[in-house]
Protein backbone atom coordinates (compact mmCIF):
# COMPACT_ATOMS: atom_id res chain seq x y z
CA UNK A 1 -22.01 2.73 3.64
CA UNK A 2 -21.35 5.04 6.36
CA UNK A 3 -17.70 6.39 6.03
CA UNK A 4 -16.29 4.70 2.88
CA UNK A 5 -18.99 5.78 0.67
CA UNK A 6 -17.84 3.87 -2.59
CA UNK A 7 -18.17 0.56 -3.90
CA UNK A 8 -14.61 -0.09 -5.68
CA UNK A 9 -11.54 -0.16 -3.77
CA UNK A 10 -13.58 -1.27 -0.52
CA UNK A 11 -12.98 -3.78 1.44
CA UNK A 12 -16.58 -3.62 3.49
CA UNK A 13 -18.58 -3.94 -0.07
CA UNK A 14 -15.78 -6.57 -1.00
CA UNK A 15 -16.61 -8.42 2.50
CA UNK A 16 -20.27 -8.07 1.71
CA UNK A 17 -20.31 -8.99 -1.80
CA UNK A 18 -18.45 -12.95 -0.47
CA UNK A 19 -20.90 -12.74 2.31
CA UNK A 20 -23.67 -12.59 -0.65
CA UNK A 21 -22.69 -15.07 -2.27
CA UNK A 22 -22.11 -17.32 -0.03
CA UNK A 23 -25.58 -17.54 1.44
CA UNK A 24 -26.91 -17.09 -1.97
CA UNK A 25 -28.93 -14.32 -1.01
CA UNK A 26 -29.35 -11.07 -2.66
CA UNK A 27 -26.81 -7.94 -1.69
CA UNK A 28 -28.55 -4.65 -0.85
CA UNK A 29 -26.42 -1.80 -0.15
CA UNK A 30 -27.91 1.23 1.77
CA UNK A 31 -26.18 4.73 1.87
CA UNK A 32 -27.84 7.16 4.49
CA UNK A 33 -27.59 10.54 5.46
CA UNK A 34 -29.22 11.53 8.67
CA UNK A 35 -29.97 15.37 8.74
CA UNK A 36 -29.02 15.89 13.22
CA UNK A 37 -25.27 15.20 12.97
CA UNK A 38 -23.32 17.43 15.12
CA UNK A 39 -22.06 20.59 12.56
CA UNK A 40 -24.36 19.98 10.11
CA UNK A 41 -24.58 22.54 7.31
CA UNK A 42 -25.11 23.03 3.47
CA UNK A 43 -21.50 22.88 3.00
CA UNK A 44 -21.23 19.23 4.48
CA UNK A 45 -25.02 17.81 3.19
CA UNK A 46 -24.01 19.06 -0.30
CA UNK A 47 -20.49 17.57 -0.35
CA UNK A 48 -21.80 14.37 0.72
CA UNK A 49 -25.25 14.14 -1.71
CA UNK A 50 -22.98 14.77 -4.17
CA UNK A 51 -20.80 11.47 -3.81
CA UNK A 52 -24.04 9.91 -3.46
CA UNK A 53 -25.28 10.96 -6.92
CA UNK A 54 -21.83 9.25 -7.96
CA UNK A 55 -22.42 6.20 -6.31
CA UNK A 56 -25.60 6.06 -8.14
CA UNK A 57 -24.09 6.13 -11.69
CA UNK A 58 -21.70 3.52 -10.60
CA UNK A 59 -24.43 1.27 -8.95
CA UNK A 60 -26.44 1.33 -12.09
CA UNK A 61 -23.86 0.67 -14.55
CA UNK A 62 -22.96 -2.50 -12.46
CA UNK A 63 -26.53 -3.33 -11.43
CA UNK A 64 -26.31 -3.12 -7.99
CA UNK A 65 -29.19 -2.52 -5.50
CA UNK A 66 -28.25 0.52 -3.82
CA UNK A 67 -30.72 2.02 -1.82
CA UNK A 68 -30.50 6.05 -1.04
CA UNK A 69 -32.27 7.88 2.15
CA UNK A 70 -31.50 11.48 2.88
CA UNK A 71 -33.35 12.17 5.53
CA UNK A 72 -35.51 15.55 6.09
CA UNK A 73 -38.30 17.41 8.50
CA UNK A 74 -40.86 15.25 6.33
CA UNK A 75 -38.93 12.16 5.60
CA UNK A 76 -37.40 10.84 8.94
CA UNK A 77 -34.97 8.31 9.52
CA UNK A 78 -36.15 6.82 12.75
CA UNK A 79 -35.70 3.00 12.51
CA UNK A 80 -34.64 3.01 8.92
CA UNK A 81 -32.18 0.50 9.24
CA UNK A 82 -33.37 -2.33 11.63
CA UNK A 83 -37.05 -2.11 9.18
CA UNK A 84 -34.94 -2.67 6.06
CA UNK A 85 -32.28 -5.44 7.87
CA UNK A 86 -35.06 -7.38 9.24
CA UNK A 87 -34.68 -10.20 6.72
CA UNK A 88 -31.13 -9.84 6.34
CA UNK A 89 -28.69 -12.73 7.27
CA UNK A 90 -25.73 -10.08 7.75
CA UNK A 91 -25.39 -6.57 7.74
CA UNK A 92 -22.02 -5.20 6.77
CA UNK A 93 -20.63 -1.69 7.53
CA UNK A 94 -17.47 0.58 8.23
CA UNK A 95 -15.06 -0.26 11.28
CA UNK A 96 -14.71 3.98 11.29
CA UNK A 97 -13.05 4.80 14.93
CA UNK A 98 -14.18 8.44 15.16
CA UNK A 99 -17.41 10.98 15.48
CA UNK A 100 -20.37 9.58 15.84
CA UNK A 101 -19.77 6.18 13.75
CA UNK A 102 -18.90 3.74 16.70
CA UNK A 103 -21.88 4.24 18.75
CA UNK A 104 -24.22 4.33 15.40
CA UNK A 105 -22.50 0.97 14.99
CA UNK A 106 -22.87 -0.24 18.27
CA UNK A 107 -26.94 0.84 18.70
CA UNK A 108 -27.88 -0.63 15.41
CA UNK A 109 -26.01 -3.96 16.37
CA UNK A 110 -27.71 -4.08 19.68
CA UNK A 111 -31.05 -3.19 18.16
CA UNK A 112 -30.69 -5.64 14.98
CA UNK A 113 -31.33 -9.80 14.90
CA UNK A 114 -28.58 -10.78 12.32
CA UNK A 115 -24.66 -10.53 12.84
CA UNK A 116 -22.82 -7.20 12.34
CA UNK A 117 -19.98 -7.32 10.81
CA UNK A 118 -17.41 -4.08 10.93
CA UNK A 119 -14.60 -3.98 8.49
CA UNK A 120 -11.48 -2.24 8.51
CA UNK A 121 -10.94 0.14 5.42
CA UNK A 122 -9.13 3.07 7.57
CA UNK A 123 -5.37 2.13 5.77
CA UNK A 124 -3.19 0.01 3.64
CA UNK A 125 -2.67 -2.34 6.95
CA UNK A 126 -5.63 -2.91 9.21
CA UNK A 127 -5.31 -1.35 12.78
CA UNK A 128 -5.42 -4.20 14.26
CA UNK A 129 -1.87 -5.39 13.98
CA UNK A 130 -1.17 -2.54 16.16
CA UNK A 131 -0.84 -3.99 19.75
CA UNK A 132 -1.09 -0.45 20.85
CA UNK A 133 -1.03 3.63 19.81
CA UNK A 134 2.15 5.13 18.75
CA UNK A 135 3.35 8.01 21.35
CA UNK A 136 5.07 10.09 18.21
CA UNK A 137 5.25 9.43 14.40
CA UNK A 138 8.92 8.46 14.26
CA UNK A 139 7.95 5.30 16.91
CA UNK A 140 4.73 4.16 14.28
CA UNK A 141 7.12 4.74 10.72
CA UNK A 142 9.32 1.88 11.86
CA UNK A 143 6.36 -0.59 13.10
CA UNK A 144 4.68 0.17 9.77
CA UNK A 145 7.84 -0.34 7.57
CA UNK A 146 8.57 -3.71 9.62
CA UNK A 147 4.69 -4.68 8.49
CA UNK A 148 5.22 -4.08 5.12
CA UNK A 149 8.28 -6.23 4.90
CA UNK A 150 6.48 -9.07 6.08
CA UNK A 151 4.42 -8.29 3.10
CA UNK A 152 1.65 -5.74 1.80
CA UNK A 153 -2.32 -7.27 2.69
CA UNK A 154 -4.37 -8.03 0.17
CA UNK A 155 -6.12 -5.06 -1.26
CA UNK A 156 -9.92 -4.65 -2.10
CA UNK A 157 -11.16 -5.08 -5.32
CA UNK A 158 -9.78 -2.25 -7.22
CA UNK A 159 -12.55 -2.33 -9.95
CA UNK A 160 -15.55 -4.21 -10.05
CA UNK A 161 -17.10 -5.44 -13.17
CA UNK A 162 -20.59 -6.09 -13.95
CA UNK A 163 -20.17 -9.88 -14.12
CA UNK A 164 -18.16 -9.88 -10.86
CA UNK A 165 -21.60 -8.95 -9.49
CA UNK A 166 -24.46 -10.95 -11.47
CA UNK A 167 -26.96 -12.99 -9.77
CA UNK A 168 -27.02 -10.61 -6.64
CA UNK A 169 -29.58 -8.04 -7.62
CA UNK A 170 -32.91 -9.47 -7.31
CA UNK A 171 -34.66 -6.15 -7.83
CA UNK A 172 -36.07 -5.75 -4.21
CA UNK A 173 -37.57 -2.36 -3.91
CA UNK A 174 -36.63 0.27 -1.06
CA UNK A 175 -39.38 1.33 1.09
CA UNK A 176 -41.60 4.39 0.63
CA UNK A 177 -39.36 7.66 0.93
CA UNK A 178 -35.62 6.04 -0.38
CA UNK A 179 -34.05 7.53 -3.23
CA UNK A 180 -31.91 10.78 -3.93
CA UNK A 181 -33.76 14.60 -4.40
CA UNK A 182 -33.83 14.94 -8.12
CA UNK A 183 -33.33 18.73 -7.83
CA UNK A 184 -30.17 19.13 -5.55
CA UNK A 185 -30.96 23.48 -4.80
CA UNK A 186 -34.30 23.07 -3.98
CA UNK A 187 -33.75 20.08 -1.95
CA UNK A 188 -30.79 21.73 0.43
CA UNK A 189 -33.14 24.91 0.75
CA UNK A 190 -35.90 22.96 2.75
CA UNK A 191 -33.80 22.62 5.42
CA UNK A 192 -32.74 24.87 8.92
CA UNK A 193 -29.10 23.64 9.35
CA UNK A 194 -27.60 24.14 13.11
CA UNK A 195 -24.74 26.27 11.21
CA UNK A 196 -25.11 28.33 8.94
CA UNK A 197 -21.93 27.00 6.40
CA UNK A 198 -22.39 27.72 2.28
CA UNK A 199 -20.70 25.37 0.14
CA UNK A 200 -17.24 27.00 -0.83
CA UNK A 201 -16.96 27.64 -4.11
CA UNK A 202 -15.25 25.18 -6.43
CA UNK A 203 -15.44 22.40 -4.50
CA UNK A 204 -17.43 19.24 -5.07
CA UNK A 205 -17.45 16.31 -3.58
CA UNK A 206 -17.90 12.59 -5.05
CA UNK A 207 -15.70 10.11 -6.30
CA UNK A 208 -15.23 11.16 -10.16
CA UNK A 209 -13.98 14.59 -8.98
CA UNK A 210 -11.88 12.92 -6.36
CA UNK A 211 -9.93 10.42 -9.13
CA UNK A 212 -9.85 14.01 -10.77
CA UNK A 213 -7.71 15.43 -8.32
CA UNK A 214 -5.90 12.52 -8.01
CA UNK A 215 -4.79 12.26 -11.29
CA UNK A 216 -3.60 16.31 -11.67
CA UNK A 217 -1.44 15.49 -8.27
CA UNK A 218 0.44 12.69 -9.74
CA UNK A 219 1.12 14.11 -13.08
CA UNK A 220 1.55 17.60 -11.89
CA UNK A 221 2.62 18.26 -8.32
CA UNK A 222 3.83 14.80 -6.91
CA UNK A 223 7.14 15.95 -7.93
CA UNK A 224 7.55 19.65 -5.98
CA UNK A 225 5.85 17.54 -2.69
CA UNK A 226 9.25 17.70 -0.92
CA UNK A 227 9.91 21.30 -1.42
CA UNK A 228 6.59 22.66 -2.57
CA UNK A 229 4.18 21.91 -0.08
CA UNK A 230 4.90 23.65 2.94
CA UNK A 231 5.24 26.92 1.59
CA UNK A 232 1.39 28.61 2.05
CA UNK A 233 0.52 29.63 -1.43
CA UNK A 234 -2.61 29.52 -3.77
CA UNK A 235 -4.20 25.77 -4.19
CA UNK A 236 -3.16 25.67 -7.26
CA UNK A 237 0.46 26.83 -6.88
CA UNK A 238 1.26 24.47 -3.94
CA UNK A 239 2.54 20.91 -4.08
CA UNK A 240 -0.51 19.17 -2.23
CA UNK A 241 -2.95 16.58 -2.62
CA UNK A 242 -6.17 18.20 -2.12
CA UNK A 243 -7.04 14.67 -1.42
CA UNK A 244 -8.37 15.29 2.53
CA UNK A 245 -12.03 15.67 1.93
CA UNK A 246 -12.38 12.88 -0.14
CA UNK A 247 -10.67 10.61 2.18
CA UNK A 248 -12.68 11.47 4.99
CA UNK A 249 -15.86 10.77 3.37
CA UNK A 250 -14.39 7.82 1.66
CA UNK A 251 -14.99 8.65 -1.68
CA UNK A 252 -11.56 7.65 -2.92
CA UNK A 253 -9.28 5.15 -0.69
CA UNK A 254 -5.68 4.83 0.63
CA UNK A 255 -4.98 2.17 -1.55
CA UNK A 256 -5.76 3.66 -4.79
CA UNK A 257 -3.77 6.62 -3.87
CA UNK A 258 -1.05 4.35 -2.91
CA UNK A 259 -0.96 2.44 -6.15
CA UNK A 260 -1.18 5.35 -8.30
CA UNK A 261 1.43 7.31 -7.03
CA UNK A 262 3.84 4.40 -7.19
CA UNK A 263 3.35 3.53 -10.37
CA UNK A 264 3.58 6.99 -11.37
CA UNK A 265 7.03 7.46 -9.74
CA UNK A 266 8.52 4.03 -11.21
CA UNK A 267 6.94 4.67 -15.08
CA UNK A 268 5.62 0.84 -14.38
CA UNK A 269 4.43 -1.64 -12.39
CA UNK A 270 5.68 -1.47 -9.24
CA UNK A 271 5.92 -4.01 -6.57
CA UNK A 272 7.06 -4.26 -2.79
CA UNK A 273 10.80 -5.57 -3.52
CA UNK A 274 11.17 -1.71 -4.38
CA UNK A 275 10.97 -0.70 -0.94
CA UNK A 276 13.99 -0.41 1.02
CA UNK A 277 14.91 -3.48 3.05
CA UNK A 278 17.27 -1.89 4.82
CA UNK A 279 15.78 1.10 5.99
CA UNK A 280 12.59 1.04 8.35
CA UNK A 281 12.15 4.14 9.36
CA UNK A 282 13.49 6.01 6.25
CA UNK A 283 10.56 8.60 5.51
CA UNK A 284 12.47 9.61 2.29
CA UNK A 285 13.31 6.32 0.68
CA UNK A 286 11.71 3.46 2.26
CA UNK A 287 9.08 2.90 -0.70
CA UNK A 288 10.56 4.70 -3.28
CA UNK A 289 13.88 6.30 -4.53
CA UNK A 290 11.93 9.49 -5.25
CA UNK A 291 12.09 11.55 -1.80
CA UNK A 292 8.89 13.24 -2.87
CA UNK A 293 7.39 9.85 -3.26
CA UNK A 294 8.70 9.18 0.02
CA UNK A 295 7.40 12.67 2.14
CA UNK A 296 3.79 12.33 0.64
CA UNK A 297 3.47 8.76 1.35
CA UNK A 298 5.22 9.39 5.14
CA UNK A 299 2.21 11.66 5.80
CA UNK A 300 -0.27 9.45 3.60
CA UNK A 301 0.65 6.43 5.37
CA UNK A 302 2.31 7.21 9.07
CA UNK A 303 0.85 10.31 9.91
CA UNK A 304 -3.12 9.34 8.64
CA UNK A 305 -2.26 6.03 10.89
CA UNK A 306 -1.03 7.85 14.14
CA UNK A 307 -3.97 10.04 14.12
CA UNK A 308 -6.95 6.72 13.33
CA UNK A 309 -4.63 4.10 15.75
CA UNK A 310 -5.16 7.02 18.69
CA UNK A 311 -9.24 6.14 17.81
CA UNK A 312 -9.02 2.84 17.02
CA UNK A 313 -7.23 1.60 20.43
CA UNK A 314 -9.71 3.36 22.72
CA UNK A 315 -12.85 4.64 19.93
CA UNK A 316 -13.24 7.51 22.38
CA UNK A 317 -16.94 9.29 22.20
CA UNK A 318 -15.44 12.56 22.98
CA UNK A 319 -12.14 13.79 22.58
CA UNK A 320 -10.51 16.48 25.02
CA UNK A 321 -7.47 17.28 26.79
CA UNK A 322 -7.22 14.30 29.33
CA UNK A 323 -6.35 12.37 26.26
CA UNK A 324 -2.70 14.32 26.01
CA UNK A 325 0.40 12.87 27.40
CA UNK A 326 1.06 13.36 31.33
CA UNK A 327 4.26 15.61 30.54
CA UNK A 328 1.73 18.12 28.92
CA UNK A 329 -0.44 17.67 31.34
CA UNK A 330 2.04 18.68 34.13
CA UNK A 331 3.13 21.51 32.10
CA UNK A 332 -0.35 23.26 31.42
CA UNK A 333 -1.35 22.87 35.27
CA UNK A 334 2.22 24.94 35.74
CA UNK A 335 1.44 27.48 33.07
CA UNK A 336 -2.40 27.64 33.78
CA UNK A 337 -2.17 30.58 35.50
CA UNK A 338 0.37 32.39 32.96
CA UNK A 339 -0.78 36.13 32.00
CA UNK A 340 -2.04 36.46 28.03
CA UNK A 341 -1.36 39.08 26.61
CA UNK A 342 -4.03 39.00 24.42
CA UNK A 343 -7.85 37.44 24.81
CA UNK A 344 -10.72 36.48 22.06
CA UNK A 345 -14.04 35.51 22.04
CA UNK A 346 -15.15 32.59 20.17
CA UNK A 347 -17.33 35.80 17.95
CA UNK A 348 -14.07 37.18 17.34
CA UNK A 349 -12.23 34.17 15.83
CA UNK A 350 -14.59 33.03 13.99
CA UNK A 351 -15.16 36.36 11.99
CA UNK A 352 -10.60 36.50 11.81
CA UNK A 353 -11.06 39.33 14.07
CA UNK A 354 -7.57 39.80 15.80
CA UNK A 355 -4.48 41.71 15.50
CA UNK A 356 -2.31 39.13 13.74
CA UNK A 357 -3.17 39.28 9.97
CA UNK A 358 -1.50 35.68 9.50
CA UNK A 359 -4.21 34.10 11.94
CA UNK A 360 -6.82 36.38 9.77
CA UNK A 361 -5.69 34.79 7.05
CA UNK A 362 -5.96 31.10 7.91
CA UNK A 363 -9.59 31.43 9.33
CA UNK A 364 -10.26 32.98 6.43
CA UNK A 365 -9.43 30.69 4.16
CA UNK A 366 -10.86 28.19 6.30
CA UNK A 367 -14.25 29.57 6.59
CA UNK A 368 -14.43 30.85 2.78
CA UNK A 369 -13.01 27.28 1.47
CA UNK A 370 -13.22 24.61 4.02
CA UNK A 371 -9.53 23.96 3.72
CA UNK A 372 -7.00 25.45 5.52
CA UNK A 373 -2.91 24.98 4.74
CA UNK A 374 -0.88 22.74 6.76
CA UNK A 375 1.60 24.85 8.23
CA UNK A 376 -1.34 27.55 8.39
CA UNK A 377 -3.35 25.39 9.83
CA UNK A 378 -0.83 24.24 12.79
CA UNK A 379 0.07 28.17 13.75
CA UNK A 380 -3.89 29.12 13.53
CA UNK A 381 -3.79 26.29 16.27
CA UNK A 382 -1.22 27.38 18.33
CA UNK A 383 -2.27 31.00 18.46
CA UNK A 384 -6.12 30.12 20.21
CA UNK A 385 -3.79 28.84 22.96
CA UNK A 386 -2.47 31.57 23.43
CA UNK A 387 -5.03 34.23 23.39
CA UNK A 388 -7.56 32.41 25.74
CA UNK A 389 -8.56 32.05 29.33
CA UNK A 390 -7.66 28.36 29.74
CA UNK A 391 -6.46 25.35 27.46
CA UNK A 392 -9.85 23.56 27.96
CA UNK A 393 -11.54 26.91 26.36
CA UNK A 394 -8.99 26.84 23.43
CA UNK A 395 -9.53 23.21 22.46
CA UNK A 396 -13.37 23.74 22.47
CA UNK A 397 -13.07 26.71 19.86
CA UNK A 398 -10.41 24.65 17.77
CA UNK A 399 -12.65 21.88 17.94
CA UNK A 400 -15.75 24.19 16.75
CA UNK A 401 -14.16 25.95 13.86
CA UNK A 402 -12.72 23.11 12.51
CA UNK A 403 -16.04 20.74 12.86
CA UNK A 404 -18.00 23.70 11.84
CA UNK A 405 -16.28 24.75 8.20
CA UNK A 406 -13.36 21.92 7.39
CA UNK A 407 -14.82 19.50 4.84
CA UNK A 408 -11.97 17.36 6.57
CA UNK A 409 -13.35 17.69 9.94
CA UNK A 410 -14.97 15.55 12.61
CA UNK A 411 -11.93 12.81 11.44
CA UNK A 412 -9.16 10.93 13.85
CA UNK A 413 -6.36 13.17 11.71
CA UNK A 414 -8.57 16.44 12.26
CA UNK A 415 -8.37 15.78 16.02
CA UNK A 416 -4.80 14.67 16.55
CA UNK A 417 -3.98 17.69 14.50
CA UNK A 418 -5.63 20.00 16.89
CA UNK A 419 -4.33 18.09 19.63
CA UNK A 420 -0.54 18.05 18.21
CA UNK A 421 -0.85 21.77 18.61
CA UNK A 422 -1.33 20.69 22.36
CA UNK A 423 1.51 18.85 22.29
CA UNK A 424 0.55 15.17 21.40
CA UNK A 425 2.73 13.12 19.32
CA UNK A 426 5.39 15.47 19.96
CA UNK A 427 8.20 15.52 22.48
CA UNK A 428 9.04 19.29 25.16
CA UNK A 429 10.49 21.70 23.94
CA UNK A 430 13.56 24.57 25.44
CA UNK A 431 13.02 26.72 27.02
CA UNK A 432 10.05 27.32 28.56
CA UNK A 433 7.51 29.89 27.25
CA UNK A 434 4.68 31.78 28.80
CA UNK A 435 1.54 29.59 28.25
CA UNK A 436 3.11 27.05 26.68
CA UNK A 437 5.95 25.95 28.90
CA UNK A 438 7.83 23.15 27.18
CA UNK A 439 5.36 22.65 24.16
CA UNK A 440 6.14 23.71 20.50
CA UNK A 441 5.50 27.17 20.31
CA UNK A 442 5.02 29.06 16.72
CA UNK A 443 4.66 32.96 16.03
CA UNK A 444 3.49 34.95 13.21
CA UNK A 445 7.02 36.39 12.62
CA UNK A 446 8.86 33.33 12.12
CA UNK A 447 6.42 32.61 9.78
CA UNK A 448 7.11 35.31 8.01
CA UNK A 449 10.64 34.90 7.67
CA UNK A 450 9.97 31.26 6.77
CA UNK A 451 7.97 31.89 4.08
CA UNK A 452 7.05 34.39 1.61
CA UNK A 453 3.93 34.96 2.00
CA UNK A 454 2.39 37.66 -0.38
CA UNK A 455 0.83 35.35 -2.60
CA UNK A 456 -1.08 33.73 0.21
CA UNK A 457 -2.40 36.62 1.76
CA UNK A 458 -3.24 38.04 -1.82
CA UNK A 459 -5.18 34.97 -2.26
CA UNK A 460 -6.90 35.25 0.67
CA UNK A 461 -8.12 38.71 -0.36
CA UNK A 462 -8.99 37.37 -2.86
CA UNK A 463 -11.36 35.48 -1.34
CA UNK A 464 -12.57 38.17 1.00
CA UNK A 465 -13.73 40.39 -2.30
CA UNK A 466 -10.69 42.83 -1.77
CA UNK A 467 -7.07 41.62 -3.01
CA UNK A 468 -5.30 44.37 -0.92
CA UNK A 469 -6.78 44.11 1.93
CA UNK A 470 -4.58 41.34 3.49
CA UNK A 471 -1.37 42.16 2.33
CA UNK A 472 1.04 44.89 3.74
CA UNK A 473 4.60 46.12 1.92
């Protein structure tokens, strides 16, 4: 397990469980966590040891052999994996297309003397029936609702059962140094993280709180989706999902989402001669008559794909501007030179030190939580272009922050996100603006007559110890 760290609803552990039994040999399943990632931090090591300690619970109630290393300055993980694999007729892992997943899949396969096998768990329909990436979301809805009328794949293994399972636990032992740090605190304290990041407050990660949240959206919010969630507002007051961070570390999966909510909407069992046969394309309708239904499971389904088919055609190392289309391109080396009327330093926006108390407010929040609000999130985007030197400089800082303090971060959907701000997936815009030229541009002000936004800002002094501090009459 390196990306879809759970063993129900997974197609890798479903893979590796036939694989098991097949060669009649016993299944082993090793979850890591390697203490050099790029942005590592409390926030992140905590999140993740704490789906770990899940994945524990469930491995012991269905006798499995799961095998924990968190690696620290006295424990190191240096050859870990080929020592443990060395009698192994198979190894089985996560076909994850971003960070630093591909090439740790691609060393230990060179390095190991049994078959790798990499398995697609990224969506409901595996990336490969893509021939290619989408160039904007309205292009990838129709392919995807054309797939699903050929009919829905077969889904992992929703729930496993203890007898699904006998006969592959033979008890093997993990070598010296395995297992999880009984006191969590003390543990997390040993170490000198590159960033400096506290867990936020509230948050937890691991699979039971992530069915959690799922449940409270469906009964709860799932509803006000349509309307509710792009107005910024307190977490608990806006129609989202909350689901991101548990996603991205794979603690819950698209399809269990996907069932839920549908069943939810229809009060029953619901099944794919529900969806609209005559609409591909239809973000509202197409899988349910509920237009809530429809918007959540538009960006669920179409815009999580857009961002992980970018990855998946390409599994780029590194991520920058040369990956945008050639009509931004053009534009930026017109408007390179364009005056700004303002300038920060990285110092400065990461400590929400400018003049527009709407930008404040987003790095705030994402700093202090390790969320950030959609819409928020997009303008907090679109304002770094504008108040630096170059468009290279203003990815780099986008791509810092967000790595640095998102739970959600270092993800396909984190980096086409920034990169939408840039103009990708996303068609010019009239007319032309200083710095941007012909991409989207978004201001403070319109947000503001968009949206009311006292409780937001409210909240977010909240969060900053002084509830009047962000909020003007």
């Amino acid at each position: 397990m390196q990306a879809y760290r759970r063993f129900d609803s997974n197609h890798a552990f479903s893979y590796a469980v036939n694989l098991a039994k097949k060669h009649n040999k016993e299944l082993i399943v090793y979850e890591g966590l390697r203490s050099d990632y790029p942005w590592n931090s409390e926030r992140i090591h905590r999140f993740i040891i704490e789906g770990m300690y899940d994945n524990q619970t469930r491995a012991d109630e269905l006798n499995i052999n799961y095998w924990t290393f968190v690696e620290s300055k006295s424990n190191p993980a240096r050859g870990i994996l080929k020592e443990i694999s060395k009698n192994a007729v198979a190894i089985v892992t996560d076909d994850f297309p971003c960070f630093i997943i591909p090439e740790q899949t691609a060393k230990l396969a060179s390095k190991v003397g049994c078959p790798l096998y990499a398995v697609d768990s990224n969506s409901l329909l595996p990336l490969s029936r893509f021939a290619k990436e989408a160039s904007a979301a309205r292009i990838l809805r129709i392919w995807i609702h054309k797939e699903f009328l050929k009919g829905i794949p077969e889904k992992a293994k929703p729930k496993w059962r203890k007898e699904d399972l006998a006969d592959l636990n033979q008890n093997s032992k993990p070598p010296k140094g395995f297992g999880l740090p009984k006191d969590l605190d003390s543990f997390l304290k040993t170490f000198e993280f590159k960033d400096l990041v506290p867990p936020a407050k509230g948050m937890k990660g691991g699979r039971n709180e992530a069915l959690k949240i799922l449940k409270t959206f469906v009964t709860k919010k799932l509803d006000e989706y349509e309307t509710g969630r792009s107005n910024p507002n307190r977490p608990d007051l806006t129609a989202t999902s909350g689901l991101s961070p548990y996603l991205h570390f794979g603690h819950i999966g698209i399809e269990e989402i996907f069932d839920l909510v549908l069943q939810t909407a229809t009060e029953g069992k619901w099944n794919p001669e529900r969806m609209s046969h005559q609409k591909p394309g239809d973000r509202e309708h197409f899988y349910s008559e509920s237009s809530s239904v429809g918007h959540f499971l538009d960006e669920l389904i179409t815009w999580r794909d857009i961002g992980y088919l970018f990855f998946w055609k390409d599994k780029p190392h590194h991520i920058n501007l040369e990956n945008l289309p050639d009509w931004v391109k053009t534009n930026f080396n017109k408007h390179k030179s364009d005056t700004r009327e303002y300038l920060y330093t990285l110092d400065e926006f990461e400590s929400a030190n400018t003049h527009d108390e709407l930008w404040n407010a987003a790095q705030t929040e994402l700093v202090k939580t390790g969320r950030m609000h959609n819409y928020m999130r997009m303008l907090w985007g679109k304002k770094v272009i504008e108040w630096t030197k170059t468009y290279e400089e203003a990815f780099q800082i986008l791509e810092h922050l967000n790595n640095k303090y998102a739970y959600d971060g270092r993800n396909p959907n984190s980096y086409t996100g920034i990169l939408w701000c840039f103009g990708l997936f996303d068609r010019p815009w009239f007319p032309e603006r200083n710095v941007f030229g012909n991409v989207r541009f978004m201001s403070s002000d319109s947000t503001k007559k968009k949206f009311k936004m006292k409780s937001y800002l409210e909240y977010i002094g909240e969060l900053s110890g002084n509830s009047d501090s962000l909020f003007h009459d």
